[in-house]
Protein backbone atom coordinates (compact mmCIF):
# COMPACT_ATOMS: atom_id res chain seq x y z
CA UNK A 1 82.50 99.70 94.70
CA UNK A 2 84.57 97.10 94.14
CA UNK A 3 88.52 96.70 94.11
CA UNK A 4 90.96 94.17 93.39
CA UNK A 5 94.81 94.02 93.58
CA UNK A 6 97.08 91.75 93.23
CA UNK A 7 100.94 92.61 93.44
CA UNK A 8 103.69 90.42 92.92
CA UNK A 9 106.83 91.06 94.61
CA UNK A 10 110.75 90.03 93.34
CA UNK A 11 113.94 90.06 95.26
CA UNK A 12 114.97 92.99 98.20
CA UNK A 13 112.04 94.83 96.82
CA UNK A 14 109.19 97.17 98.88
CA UNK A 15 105.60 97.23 99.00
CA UNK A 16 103.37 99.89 100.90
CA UNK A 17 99.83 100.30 100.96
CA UNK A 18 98.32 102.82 102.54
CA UNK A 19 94.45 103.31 102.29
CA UNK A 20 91.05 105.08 103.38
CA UNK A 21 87.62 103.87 102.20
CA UNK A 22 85.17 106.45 103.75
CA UNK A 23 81.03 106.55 102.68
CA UNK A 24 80.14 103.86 100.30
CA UNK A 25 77.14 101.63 100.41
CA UNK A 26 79.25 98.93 99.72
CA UNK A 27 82.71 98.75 99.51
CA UNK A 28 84.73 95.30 98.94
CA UNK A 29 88.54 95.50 98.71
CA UNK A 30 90.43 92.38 98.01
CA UNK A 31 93.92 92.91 98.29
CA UNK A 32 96.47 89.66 97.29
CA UNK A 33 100.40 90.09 97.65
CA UNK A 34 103.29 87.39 96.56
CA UNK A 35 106.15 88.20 98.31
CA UNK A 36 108.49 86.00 95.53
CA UNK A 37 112.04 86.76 96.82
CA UNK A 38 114.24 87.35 99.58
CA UNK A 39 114.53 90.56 101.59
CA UNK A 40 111.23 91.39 100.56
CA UNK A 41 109.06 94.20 102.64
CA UNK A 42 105.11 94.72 102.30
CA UNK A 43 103.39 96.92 104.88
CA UNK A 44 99.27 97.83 104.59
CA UNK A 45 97.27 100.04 106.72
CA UNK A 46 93.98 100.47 106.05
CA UNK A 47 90.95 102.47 107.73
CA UNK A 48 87.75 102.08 107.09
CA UNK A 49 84.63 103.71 108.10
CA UNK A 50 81.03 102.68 108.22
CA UNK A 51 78.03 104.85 108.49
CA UNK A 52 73.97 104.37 108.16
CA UNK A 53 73.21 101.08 106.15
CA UNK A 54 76.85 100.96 104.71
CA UNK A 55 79.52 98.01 104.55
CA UNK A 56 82.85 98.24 104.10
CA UNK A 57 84.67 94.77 103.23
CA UNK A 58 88.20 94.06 103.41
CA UNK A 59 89.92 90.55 102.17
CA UNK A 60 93.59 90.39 102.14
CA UNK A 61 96.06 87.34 101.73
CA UNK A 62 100.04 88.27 101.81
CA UNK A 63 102.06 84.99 100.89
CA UNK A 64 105.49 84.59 102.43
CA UNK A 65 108.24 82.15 100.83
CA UNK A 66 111.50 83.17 100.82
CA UNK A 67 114.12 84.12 103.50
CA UNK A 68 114.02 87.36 105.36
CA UNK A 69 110.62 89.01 104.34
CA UNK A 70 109.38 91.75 106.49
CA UNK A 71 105.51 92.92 106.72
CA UNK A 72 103.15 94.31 108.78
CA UNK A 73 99.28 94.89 108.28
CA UNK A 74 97.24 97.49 110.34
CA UNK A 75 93.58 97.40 109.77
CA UNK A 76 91.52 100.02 111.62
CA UNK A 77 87.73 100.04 111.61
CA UNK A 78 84.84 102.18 112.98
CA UNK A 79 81.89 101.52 112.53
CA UNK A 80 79.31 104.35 113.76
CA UNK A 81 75.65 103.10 113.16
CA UNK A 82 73.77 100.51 114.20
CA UNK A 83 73.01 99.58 110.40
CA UNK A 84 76.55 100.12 109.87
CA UNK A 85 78.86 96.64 108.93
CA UNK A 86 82.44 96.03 109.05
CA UNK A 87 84.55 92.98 107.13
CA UNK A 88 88.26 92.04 107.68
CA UNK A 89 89.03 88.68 106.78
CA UNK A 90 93.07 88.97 106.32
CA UNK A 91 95.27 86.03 105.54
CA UNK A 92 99.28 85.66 106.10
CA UNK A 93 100.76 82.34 105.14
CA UNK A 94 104.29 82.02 105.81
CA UNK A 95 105.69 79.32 103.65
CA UNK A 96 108.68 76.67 104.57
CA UNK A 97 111.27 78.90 102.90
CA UNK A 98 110.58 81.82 104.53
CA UNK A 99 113.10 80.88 107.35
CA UNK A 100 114.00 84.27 109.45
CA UNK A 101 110.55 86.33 108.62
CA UNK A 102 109.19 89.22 110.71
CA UNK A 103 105.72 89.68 110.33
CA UNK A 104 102.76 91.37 112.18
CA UNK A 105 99.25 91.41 111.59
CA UNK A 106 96.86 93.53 113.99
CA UNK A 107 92.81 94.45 113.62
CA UNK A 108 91.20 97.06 115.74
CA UNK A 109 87.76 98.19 115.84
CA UNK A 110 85.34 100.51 117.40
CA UNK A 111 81.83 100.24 117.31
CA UNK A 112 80.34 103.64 118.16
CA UNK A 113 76.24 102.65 118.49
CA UNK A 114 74.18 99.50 120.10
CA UNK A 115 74.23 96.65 117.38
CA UNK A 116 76.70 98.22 114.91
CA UNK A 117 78.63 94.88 113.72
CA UNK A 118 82.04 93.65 112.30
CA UNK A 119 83.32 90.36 111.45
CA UNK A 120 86.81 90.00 111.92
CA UNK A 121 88.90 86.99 110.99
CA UNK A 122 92.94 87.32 111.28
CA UNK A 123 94.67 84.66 110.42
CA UNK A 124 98.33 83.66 110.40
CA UNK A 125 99.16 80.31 109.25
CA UNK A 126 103.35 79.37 109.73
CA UNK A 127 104.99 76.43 108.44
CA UNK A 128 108.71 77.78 108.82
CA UNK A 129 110.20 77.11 111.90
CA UNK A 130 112.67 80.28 112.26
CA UNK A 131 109.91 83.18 111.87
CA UNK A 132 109.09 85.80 114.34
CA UNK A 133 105.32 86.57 113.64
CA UNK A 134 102.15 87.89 115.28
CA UNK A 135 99.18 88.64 115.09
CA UNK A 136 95.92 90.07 116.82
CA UNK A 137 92.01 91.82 116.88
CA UNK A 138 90.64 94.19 119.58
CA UNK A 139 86.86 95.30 119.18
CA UNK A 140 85.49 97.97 121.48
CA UNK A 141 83.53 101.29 122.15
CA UNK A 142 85.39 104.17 123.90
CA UNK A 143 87.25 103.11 127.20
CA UNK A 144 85.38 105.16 129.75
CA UNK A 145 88.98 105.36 131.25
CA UNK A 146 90.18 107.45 128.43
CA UNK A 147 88.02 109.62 128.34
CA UNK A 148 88.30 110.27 132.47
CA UNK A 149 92.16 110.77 131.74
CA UNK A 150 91.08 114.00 129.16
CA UNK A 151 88.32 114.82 131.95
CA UNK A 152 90.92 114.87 135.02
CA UNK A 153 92.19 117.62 132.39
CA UNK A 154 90.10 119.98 132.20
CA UNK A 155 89.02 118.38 128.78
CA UNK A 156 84.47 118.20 128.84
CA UNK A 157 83.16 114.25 127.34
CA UNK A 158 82.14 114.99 124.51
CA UNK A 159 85.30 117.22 123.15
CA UNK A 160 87.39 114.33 124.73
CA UNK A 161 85.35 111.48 122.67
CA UNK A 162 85.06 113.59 119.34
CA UNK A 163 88.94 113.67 120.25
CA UNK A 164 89.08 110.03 120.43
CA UNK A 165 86.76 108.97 117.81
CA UNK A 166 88.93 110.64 115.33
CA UNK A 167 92.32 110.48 116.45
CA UNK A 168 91.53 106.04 116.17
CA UNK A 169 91.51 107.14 112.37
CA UNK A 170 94.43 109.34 112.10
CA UNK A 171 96.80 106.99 112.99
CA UNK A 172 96.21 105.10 109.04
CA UNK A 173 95.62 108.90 107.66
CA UNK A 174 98.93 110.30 108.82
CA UNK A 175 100.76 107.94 106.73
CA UNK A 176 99.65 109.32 103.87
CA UNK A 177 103.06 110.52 102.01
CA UNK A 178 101.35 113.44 100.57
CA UNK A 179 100.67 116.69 102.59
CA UNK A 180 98.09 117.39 100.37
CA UNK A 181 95.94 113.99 100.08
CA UNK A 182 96.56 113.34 104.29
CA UNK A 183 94.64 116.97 104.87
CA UNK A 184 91.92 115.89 102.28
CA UNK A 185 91.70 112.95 103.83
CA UNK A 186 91.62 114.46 107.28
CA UNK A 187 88.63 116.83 106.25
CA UNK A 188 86.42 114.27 104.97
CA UNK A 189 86.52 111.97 108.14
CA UNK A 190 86.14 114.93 110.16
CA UNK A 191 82.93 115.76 107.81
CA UNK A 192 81.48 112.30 107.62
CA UNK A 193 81.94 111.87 111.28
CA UNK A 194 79.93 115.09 112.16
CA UNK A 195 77.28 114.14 109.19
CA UNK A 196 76.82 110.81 111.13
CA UNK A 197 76.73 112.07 114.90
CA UNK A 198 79.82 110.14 115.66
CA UNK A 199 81.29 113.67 116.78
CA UNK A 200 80.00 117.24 117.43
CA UNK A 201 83.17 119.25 117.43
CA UNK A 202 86.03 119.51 115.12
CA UNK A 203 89.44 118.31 115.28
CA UNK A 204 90.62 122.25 115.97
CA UNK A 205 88.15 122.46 118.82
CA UNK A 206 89.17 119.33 120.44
């Protein structure tokens, strides 16, 4: 499947993308936002997750160039095969007028089997001087530390990482505005992830 979008932003207005791309072969999202006037807010959280012989791709470039814009990315990746492939290649460029803009960019990943793969490439390029702006990427299996903290609970591994494994996801799912579409959403991860081995008891059991 593949999915482009491009939004254009005026003056004091708000932009919020929230999104789950669960099962495809291939999946390529490329996502391109103008923020075109001051006061402007774009947020995007995304979650994607890759099972047997599947890639999920993610491109995304957010221009800044007035005063004041606000935005934040969260992208949120698992990928649970060794076949499996992750992409995020996201691009913020904060522009000379964009004097006074807050903006965070942050890419986590967890890699659930030997040679499962992503390719991550934040990037944040600034050429206005007054700008408070960040950015980041963390790629990792389970901490062995969380799951001893669920352990020294009472909690056994395996309940603790099927715990883990999906609660990394529910942080995009649960912003999901409606009820209805978050529980869907909910079901099929929970599904997928059991279908794949990623987990062996549900989200109810853990």
């Amino acid at each position: 499947m593949f999915l482009h979008v491009n939004i254009v932003q005026k003056q004091c207005s708000s932009y919020e993308l929230v999104e789950a791309a669960i099962g495809s072969k291939l999946n390529r999202h490329n996502i391109h936002i103008q923020q075109l006037g001051p006061d402007t807010s774009t947020k995007m959280s995304s979650f994607l997750l890759a099972g047997q012989r599947q890639l999920q791709d993610l491109h995304s470039r957010l221009i800044l160039s007035h005063p004041r814009g606000f935005a934040r990315q969260l992208h949120k990746c698992i990928v649970m095969h060794s076949s499996g492939h992750g992409v995020f290649d996201g691009n913020v460029k904060v522009n000379r007028y964009a004097q006074q803009t807050d903006a965070g960019q942050l890419s986590r990943s967890l890699l659930l089997a030997p040679r499962a793969t992503v390719s991550v490439k934040p990037n944040l390029q600034i050429i206005a001087d007054d700008v408070k702006c960040s950015h980041g990427a963390a790629i990792s299996d389970l901490e062995e530390e969380q799951i001893f903290y669920f352990q020294a609970r009472g909690i056994d591994p395996q309940t603790a990482r099927s715990t883990l494994v999906f609660s990394f996801g529910a942080e995009i799912l649960q912003q999901f505005k409606n009820k209805n579409l978050q529980q869907r959403a909910e079901k099929t991860v929970m599904e997928f992830l059991q279908s794949e081995g990623a987990i062996k008891t549900s989200i109810q059991e853990a």
